[in-house]
C-alpha atoms as a PDB file:
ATOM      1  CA  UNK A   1      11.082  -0.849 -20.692  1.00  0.00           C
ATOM      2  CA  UNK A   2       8.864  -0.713 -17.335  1.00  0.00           C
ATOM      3  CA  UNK A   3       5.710   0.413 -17.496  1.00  0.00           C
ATOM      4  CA  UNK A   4       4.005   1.910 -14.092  1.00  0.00           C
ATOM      5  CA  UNK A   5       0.582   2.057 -12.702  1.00  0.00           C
ATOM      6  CA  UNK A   6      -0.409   5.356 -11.864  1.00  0.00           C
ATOM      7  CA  UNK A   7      -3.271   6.763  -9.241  1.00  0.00           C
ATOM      8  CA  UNK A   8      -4.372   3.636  -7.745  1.00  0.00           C
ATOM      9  CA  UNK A   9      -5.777   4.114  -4.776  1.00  0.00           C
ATOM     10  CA  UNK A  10      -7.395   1.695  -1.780  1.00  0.00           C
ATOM     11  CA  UNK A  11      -9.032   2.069   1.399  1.00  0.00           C
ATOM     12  CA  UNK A  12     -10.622   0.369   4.277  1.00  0.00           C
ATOM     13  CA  UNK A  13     -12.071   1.052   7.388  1.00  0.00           C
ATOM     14  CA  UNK A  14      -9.903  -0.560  10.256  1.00  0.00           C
ATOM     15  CA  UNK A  15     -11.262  -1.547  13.076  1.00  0.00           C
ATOM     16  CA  UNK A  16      -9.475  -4.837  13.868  1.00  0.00           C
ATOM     17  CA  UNK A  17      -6.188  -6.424  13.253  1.00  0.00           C
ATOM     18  CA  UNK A  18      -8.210  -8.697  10.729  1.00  0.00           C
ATOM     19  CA  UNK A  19      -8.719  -5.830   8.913  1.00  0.00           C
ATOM     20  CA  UNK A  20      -4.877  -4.558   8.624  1.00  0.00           C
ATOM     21  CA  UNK A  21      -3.765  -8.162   7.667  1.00  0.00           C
ATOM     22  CA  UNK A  22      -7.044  -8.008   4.938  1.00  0.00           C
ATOM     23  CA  UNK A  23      -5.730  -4.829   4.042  1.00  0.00           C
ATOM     24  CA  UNK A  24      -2.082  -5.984   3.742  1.00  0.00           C
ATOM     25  CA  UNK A  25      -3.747  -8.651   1.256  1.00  0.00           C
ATOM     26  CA  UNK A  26      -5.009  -6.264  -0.653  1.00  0.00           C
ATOM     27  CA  UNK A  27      -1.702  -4.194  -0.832  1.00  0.00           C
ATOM     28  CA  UNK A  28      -0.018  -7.445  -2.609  1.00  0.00           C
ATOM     29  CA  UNK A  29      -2.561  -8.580  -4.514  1.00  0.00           C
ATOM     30  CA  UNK A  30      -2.255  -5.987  -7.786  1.00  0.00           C
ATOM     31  CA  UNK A  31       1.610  -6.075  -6.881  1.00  0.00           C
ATOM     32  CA  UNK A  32       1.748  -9.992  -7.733  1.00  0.00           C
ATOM     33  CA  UNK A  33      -0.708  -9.238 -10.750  1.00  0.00           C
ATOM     34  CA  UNK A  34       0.767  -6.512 -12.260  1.00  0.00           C
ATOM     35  CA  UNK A  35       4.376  -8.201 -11.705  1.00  0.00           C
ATOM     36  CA  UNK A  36       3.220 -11.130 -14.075  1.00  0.00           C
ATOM     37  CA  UNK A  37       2.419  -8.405 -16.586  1.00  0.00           C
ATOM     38  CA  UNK A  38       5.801  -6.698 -16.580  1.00  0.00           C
ATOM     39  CA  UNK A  39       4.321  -3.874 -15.067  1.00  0.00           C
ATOM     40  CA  UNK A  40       4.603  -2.667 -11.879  1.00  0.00           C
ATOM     41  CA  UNK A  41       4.061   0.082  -8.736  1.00  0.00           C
ATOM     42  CA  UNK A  42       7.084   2.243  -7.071  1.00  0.00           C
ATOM     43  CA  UNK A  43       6.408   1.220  -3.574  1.00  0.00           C
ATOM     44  CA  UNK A  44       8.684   4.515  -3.198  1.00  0.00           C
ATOM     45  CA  UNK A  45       5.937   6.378  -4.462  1.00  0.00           C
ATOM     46  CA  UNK A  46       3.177   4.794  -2.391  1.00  0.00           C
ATOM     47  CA  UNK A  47       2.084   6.410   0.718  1.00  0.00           C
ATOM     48  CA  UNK A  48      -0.636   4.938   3.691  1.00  0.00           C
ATOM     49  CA  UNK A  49      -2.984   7.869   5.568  1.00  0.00           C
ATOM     50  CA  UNK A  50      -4.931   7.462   8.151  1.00  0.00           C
ATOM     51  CA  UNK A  51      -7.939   9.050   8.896  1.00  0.00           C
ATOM     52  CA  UNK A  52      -9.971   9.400  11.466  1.00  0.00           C
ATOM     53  CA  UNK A  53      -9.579   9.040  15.238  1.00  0.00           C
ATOM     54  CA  UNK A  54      -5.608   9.159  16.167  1.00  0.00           C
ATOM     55  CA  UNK A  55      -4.356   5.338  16.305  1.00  0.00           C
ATOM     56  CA  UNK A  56      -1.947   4.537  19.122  1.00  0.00           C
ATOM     57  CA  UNK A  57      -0.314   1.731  17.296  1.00  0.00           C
ATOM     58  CA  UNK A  58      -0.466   2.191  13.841  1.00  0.00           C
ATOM     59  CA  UNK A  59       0.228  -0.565  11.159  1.00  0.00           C
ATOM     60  CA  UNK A  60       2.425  -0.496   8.911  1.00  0.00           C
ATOM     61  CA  UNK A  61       2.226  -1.294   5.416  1.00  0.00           C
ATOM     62  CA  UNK A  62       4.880  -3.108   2.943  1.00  0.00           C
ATOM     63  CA  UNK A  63       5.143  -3.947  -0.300  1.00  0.00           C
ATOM     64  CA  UNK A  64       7.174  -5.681  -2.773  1.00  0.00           C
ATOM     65  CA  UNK A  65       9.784  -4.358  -4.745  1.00  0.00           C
ATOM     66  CA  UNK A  66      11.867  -7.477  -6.760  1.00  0.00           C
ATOM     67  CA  UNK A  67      12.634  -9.588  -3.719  1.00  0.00           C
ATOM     68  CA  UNK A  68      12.124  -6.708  -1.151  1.00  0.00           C
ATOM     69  CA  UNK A  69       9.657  -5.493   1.092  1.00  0.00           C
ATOM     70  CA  UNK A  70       9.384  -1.842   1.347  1.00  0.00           C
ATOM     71  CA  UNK A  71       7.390  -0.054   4.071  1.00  0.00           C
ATOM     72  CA  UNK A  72       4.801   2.256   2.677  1.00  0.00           C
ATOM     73  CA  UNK A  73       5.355   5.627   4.098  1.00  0.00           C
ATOM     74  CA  UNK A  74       3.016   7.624   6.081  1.00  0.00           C
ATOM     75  CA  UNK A  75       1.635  10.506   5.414  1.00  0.00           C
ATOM     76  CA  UNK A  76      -0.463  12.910   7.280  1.00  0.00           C
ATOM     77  CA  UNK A  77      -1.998  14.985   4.104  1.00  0.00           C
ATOM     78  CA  UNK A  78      -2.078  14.164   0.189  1.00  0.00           C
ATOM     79  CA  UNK A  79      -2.137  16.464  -2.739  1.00  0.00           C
ATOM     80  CA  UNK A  80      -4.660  15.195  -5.418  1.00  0.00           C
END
């Protein structure tokens, strides 16, 4: 049995590459937790939004599912 967690959410203000790769960082860091607990998130399931002022090249996000990194998709609006 796999147990999921549910409405996690993050967020940063990105201003600099520095802060997409600290970001990225802080995208894998409850994935690696959570994986030594037998639990885990459906990268599937995850979406990135950005806010703000319209980015010309936006970053993309990944995370790990097993032994592969999925891009997080994008999204333009979220239902809560």
């Amino acid at each position: 049995m796999r147990m999921f967690a549910d409405d996690t959410k993050l967020w940063t203000c990105i201003r600099s590459e520095a802060d997409s790769v600290s970001l990225q960082k802080d995208l894998d860091r409850p994935v690696e937790w959570l994986n030594e607990l037998h639990l885990g998130f459906n990268p599937k399931k995850c979406k990135v939004m950005h806010i703000g002022q319209p980015l010309q090249n936006v970053t993309k996000y990944f995370m790990s599912e097993g032994s592969t990194k999925v891009e997080v998709q994008g999204v333009d609006v979220e239902k809560t």
